[in-house]
PDB file of N, CA and C in Angstrom:
ATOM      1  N   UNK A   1       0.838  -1.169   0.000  1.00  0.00           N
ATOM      2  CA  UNK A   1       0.000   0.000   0.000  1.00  0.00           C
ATOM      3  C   UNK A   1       0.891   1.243   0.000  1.00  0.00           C
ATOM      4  N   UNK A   2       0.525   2.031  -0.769  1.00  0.00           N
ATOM      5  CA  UNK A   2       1.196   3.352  -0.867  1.00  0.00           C
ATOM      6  C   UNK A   2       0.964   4.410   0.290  1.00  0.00           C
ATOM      7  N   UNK A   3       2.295   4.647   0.907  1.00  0.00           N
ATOM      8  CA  UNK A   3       2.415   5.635   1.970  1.00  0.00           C
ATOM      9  C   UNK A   3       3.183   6.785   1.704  1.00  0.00           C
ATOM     10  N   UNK A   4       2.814   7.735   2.777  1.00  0.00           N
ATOM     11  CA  UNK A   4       3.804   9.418   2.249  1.00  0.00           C
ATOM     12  C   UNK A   4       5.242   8.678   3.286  1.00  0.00           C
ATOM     13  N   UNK A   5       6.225   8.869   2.660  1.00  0.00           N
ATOM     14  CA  UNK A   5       7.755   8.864   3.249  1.00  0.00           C
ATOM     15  C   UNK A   5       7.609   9.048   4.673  1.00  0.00           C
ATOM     16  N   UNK A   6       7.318   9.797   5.418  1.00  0.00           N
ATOM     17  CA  UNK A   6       6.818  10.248   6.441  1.00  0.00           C
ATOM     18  C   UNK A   6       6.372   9.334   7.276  1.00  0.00           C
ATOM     19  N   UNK A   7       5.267   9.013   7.308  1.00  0.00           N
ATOM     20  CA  UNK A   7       4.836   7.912   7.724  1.00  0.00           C
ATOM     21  C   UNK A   7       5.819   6.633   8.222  1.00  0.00           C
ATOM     22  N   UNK A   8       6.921   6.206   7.431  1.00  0.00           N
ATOM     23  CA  UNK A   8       8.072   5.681   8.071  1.00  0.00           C
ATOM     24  C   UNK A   8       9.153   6.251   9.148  1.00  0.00           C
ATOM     25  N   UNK A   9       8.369   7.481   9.581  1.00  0.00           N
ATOM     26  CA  UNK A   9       9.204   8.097  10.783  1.00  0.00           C
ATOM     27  C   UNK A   9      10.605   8.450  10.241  1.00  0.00           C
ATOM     28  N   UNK A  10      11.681   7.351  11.025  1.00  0.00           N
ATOM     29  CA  UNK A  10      13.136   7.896  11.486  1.00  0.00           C
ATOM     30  C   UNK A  10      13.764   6.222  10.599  1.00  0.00           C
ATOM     31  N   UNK A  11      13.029   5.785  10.083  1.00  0.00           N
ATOM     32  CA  UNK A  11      13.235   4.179   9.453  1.00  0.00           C
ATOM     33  C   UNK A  11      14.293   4.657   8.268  1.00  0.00           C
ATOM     34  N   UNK A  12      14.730   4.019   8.206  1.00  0.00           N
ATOM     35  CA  UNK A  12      16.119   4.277   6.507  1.00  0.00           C
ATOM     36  C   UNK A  12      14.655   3.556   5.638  1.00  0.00           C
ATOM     37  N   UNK A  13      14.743   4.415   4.436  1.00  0.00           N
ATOM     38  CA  UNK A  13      14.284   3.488   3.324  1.00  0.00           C
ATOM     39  C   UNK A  13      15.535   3.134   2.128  1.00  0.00           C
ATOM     40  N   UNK A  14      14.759   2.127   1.468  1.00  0.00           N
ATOM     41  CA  UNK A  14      15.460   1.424   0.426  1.00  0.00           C
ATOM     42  C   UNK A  14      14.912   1.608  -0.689  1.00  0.00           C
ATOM     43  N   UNK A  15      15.636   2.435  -1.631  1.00  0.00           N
ATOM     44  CA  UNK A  15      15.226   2.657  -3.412  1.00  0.00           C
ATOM     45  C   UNK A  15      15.183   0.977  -3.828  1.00  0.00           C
ATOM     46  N   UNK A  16      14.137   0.836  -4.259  1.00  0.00           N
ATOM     47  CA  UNK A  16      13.941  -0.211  -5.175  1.00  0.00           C
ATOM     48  C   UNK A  16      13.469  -0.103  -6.702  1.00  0.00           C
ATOM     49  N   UNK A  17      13.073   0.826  -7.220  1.00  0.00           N
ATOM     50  CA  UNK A  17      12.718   1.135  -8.686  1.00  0.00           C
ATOM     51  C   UNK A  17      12.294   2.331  -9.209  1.00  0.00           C
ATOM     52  N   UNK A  18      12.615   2.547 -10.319  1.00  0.00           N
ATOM     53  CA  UNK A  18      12.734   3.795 -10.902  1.00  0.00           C
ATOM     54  C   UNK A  18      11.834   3.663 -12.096  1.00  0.00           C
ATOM     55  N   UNK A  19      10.707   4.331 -12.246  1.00  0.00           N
ATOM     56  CA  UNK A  19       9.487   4.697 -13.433  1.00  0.00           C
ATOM     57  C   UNK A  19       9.953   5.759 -14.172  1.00  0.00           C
ATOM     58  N   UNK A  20       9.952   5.381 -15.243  1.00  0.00           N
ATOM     59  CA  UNK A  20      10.523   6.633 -15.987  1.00  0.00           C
ATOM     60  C   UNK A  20       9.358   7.116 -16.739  1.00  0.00           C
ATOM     61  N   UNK A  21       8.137   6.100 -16.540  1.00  0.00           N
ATOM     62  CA  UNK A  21       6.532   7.067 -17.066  1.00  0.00           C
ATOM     63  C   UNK A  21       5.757   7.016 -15.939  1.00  0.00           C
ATOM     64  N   UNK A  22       4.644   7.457 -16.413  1.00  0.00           N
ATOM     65  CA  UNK A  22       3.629   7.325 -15.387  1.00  0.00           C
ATOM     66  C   UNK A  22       2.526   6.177 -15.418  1.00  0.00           C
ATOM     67  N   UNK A  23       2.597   6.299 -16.619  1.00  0.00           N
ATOM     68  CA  UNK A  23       1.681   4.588 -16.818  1.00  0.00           C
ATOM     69  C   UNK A  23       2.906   3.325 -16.077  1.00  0.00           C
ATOM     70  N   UNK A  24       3.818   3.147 -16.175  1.00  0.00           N
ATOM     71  CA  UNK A  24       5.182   2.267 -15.980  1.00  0.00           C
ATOM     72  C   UNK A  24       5.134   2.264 -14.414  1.00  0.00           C
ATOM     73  N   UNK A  25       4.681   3.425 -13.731  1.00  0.00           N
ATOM     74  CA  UNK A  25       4.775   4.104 -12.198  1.00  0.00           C
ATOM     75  C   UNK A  25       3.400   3.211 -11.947  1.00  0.00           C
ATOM     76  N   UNK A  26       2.153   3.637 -12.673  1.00  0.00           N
ATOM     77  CA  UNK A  26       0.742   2.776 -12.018  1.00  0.00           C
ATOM     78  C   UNK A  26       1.319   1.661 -12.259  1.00  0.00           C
ATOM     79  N   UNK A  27       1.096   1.153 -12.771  1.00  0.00           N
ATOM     80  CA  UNK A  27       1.633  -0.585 -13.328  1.00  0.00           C
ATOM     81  C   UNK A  27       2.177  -1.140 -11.710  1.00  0.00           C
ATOM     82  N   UNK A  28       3.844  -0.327 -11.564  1.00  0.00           N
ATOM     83  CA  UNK A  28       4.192  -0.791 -10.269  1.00  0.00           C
ATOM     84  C   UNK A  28       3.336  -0.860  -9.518  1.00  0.00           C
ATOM     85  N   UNK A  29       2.777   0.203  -8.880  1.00  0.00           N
ATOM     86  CA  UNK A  29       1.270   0.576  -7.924  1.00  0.00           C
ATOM     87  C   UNK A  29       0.718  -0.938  -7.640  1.00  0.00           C
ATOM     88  N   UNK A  30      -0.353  -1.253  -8.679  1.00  0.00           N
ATOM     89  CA  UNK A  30      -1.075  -1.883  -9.073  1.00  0.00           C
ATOM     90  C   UNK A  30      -0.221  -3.302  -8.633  1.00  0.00           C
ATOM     91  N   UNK A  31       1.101  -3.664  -9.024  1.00  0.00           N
ATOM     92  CA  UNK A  31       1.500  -4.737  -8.850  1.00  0.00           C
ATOM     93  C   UNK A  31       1.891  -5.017  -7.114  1.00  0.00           C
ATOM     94  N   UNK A  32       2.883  -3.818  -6.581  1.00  0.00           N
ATOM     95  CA  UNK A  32       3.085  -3.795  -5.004  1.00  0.00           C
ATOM     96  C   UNK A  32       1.353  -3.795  -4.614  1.00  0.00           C
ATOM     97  N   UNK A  33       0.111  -3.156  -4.758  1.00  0.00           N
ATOM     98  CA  UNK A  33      -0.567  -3.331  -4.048  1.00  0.00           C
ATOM     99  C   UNK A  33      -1.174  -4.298  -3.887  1.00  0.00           C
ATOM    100  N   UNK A  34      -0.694  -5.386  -4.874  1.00  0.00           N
ATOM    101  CA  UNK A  34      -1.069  -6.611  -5.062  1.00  0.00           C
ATOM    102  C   UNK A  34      -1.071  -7.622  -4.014  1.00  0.00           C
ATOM    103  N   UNK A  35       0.399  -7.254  -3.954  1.00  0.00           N
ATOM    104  CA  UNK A  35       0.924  -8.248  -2.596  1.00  0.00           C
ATOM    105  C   UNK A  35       0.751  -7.612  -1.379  1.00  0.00           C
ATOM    106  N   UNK A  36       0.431  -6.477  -1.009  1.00  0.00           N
ATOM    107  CA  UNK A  36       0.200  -6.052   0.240  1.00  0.00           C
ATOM    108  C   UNK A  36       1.294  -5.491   0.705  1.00  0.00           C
ATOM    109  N   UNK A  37       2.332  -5.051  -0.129  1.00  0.00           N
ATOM    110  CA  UNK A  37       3.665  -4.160  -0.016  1.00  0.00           C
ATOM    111  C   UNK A  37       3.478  -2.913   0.212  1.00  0.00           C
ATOM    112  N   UNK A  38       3.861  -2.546   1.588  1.00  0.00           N
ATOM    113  CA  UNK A  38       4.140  -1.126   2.044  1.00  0.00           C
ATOM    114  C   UNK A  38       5.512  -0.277   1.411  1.00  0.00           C
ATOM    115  N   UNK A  39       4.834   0.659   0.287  1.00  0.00           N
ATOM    116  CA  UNK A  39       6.123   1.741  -0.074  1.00  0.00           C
ATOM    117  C   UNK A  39       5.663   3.047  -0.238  1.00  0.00           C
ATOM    118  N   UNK A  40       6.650   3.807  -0.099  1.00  0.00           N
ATOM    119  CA  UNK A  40       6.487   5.494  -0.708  1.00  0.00           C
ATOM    120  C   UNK A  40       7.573   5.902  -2.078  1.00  0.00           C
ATOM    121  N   UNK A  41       6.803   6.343  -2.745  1.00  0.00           N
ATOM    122  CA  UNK A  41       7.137   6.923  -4.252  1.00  0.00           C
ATOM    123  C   UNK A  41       7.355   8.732  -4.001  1.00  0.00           C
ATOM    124  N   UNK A  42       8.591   8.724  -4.595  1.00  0.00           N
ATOM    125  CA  UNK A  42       8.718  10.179  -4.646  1.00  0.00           C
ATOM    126  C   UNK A  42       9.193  10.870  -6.035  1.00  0.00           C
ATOM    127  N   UNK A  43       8.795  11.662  -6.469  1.00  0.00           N
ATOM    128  CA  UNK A  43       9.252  12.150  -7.404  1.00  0.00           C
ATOM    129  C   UNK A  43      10.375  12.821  -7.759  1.00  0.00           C
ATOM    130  N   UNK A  44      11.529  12.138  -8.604  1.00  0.00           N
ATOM    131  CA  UNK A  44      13.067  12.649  -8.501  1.00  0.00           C
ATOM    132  C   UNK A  44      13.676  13.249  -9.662  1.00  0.00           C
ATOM    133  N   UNK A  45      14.937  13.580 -10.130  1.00  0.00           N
ATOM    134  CA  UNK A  45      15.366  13.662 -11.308  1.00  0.00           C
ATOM    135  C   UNK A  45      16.682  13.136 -11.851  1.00  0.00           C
ATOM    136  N   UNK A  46      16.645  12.531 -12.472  1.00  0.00           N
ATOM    137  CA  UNK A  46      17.857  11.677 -13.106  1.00  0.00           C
ATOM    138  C   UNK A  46      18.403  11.869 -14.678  1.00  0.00           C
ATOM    139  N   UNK A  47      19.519  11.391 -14.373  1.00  0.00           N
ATOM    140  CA  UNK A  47      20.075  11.864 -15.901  1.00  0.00           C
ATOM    141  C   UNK A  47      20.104  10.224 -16.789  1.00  0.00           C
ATOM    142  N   UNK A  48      20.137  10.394 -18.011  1.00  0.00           N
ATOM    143  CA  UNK A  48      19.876   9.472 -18.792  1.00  0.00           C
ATOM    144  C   UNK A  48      20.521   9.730 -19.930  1.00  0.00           C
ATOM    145  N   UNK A  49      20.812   8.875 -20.548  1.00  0.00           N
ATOM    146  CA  UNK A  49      21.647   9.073 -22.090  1.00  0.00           C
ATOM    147  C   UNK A  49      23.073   9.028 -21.587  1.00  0.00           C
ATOM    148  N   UNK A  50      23.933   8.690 -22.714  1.00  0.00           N
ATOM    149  CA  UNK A  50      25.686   8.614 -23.135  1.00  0.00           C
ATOM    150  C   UNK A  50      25.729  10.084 -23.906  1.00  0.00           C
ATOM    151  N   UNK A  51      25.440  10.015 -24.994  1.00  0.00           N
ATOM    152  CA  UNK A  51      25.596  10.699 -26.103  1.00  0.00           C
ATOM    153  C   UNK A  51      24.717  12.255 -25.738  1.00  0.00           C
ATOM    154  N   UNK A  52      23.935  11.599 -26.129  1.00  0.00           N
ATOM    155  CA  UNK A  52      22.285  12.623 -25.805  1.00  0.00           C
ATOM    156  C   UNK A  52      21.782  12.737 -24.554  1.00  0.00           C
ATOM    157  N   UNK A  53      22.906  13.210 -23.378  1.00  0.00           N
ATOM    158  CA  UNK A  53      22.134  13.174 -22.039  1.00  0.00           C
ATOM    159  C   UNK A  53      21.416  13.939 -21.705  1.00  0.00           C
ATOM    160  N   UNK A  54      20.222  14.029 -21.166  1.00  0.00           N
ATOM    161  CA  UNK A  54      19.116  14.481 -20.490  1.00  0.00           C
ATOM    162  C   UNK A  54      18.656  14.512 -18.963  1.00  0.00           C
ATOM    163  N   UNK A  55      18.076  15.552 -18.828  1.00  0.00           N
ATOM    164  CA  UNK A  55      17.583  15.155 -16.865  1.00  0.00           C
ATOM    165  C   UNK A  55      16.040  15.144 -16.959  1.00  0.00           C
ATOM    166  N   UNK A  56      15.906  13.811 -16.334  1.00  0.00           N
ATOM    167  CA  UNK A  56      14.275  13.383 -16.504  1.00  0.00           C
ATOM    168  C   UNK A  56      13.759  13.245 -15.186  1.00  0.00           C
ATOM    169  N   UNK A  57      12.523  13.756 -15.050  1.00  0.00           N
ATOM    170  CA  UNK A  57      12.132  13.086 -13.850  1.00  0.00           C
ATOM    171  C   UNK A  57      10.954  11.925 -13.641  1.00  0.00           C
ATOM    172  N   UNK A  58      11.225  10.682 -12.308  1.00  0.00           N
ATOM    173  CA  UNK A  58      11.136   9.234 -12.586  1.00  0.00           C
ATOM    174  C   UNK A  58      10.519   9.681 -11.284  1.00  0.00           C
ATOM    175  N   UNK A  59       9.420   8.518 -11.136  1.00  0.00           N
ATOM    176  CA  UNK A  59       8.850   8.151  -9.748  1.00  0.00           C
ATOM    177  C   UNK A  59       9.951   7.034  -9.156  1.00  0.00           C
ATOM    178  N   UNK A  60       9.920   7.387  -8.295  1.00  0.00           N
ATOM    179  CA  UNK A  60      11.295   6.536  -7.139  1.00  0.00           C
ATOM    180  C   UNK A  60      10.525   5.980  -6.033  1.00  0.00           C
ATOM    181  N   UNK A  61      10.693   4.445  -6.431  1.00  0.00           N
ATOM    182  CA  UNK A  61      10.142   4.110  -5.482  1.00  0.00           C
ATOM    183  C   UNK A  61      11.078   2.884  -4.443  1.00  0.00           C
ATOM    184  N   UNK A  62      10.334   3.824  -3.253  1.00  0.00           N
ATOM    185  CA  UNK A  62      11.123   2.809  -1.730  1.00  0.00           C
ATOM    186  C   UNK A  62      10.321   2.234  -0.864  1.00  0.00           C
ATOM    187  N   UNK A  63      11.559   1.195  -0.043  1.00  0.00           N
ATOM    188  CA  UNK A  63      10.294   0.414   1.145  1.00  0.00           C
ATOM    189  C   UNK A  63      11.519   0.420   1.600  1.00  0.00           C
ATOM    190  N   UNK A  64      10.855  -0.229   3.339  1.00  0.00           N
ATOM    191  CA  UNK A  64      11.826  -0.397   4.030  1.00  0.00           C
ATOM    192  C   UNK A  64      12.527  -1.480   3.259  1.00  0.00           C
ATOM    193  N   UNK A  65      13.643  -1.838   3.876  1.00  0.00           N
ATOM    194  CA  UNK A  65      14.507  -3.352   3.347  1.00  0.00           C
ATOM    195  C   UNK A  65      13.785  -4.350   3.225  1.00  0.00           C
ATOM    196  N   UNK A  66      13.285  -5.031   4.284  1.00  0.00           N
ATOM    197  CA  UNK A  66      12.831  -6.208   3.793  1.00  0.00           C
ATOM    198  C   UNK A  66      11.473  -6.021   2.888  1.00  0.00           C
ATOM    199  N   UNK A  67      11.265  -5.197   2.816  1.00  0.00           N
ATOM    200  CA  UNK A  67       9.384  -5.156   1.749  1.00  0.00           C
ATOM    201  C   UNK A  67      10.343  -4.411   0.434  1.00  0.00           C
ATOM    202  N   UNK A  68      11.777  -3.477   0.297  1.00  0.00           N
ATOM    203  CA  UNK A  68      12.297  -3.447  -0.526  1.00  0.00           C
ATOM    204  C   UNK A  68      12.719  -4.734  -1.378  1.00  0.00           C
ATOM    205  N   UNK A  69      13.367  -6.133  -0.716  1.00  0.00           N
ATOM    206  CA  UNK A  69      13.917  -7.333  -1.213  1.00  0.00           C
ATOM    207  C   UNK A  69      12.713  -7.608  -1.435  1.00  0.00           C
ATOM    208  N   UNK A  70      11.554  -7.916  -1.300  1.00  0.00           N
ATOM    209  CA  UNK A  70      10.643  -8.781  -1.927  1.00  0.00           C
ATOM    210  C   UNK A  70      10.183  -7.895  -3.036  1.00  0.00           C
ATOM    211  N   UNK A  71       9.965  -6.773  -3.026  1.00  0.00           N
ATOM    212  CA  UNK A  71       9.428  -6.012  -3.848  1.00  0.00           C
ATOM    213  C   UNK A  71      10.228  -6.358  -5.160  1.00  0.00           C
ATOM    214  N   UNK A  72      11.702  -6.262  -4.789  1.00  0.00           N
ATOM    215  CA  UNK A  72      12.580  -6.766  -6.100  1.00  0.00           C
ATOM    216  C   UNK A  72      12.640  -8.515  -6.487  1.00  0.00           C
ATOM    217  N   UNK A  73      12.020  -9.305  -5.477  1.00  0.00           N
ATOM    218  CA  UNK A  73      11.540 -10.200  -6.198  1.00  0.00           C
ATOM    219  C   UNK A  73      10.595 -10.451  -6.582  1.00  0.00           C
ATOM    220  N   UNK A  74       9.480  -9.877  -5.997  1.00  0.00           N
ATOM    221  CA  UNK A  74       8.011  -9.946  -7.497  1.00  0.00           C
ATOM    222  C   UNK A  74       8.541  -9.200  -8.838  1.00  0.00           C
ATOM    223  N   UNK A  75       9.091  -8.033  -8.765  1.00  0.00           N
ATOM    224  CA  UNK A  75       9.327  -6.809  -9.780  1.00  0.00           C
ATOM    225  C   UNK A  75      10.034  -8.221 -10.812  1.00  0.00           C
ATOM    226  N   UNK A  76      11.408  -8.632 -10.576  1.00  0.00           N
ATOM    227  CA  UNK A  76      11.848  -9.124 -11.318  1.00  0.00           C
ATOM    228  C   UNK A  76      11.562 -10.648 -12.046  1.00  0.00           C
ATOM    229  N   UNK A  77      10.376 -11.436 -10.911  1.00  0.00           N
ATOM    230  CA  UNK A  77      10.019 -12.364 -11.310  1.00  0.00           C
ATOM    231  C   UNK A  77       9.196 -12.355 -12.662  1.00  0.00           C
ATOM    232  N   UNK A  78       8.420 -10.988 -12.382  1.00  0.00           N
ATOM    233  CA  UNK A  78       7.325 -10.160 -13.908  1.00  0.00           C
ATOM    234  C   UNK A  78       8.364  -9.315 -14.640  1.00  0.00           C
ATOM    235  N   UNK A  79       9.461  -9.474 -14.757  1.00  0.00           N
ATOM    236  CA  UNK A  79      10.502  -9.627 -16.392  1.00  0.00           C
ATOM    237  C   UNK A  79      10.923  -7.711 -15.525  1.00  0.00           C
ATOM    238  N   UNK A  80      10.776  -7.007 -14.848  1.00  0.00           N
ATOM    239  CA  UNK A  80      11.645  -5.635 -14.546  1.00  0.00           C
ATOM    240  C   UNK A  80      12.604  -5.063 -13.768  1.00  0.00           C
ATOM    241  N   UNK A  81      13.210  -4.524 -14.242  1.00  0.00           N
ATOM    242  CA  UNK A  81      14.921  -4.457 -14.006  1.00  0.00           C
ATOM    243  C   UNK A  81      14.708  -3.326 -12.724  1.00  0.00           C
ATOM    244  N   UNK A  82      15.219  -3.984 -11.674  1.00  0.00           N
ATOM    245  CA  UNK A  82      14.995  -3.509 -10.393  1.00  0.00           C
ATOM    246  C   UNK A  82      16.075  -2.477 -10.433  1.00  0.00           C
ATOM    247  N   UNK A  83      16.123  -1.980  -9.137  1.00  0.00           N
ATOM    248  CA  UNK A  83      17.823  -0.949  -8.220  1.00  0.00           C
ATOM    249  C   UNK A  83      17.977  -1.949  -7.395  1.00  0.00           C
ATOM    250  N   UNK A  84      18.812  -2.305  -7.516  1.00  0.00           N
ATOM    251  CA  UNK A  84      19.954  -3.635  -6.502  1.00  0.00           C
ATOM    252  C   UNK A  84      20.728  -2.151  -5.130  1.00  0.00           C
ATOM    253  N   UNK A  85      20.689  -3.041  -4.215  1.00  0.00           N
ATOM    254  CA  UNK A  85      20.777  -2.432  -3.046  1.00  0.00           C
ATOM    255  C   UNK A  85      22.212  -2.012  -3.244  1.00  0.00           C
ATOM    256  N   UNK A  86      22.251  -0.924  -2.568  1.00  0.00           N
ATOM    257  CA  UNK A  86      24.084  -0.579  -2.919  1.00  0.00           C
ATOM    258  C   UNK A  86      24.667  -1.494  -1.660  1.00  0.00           C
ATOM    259  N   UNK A  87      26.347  -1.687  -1.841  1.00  0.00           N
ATOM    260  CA  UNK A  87      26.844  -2.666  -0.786  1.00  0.00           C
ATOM    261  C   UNK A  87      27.183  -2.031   0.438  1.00  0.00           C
TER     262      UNK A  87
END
């Protein structure tokens, strides 16, 4: 279920995926609310391209850690290229 950042208090969150549309952003929605996954989506800006770089802005979405790791295993079990936790 979708929460404001906030709502996780003083908790670290974990980036788990990056929408670079908004249809691509519901889709996620629709799929975390599936399973009953608690996250907050924020709206960010990122750069993209080699050649032709650009700054776009992507819905960013986080959970705590452990609802982050599962989140990246439904995401990737349905074929999408997650954010792998930094080390």
């Amino acid at each position: 279920m979708r929460r404001d950042p906030e709502e996780f208090g003083e908790e670290e969150l974990e980036l788990f995926y990056i929408a670079g549309r908004l249809q691509e952003a519901k889709k996620i929605e629709a799929i975390l609310d599936g399973q009953g996954i608690d996250y907050a989506i924020q709206v960010e800006h990122y750069r993209a391209g080699v050649i032709f770089a650009s700054v776009r802005a992507g819905a960013f979405f986080y959970a705590l850690p452990a609802e982050a790791a599962r989140s990246r295993e439904t995401l990737k079990r349905l074929g999408y290229k997650v954010q792998e936790p930094l080390p």
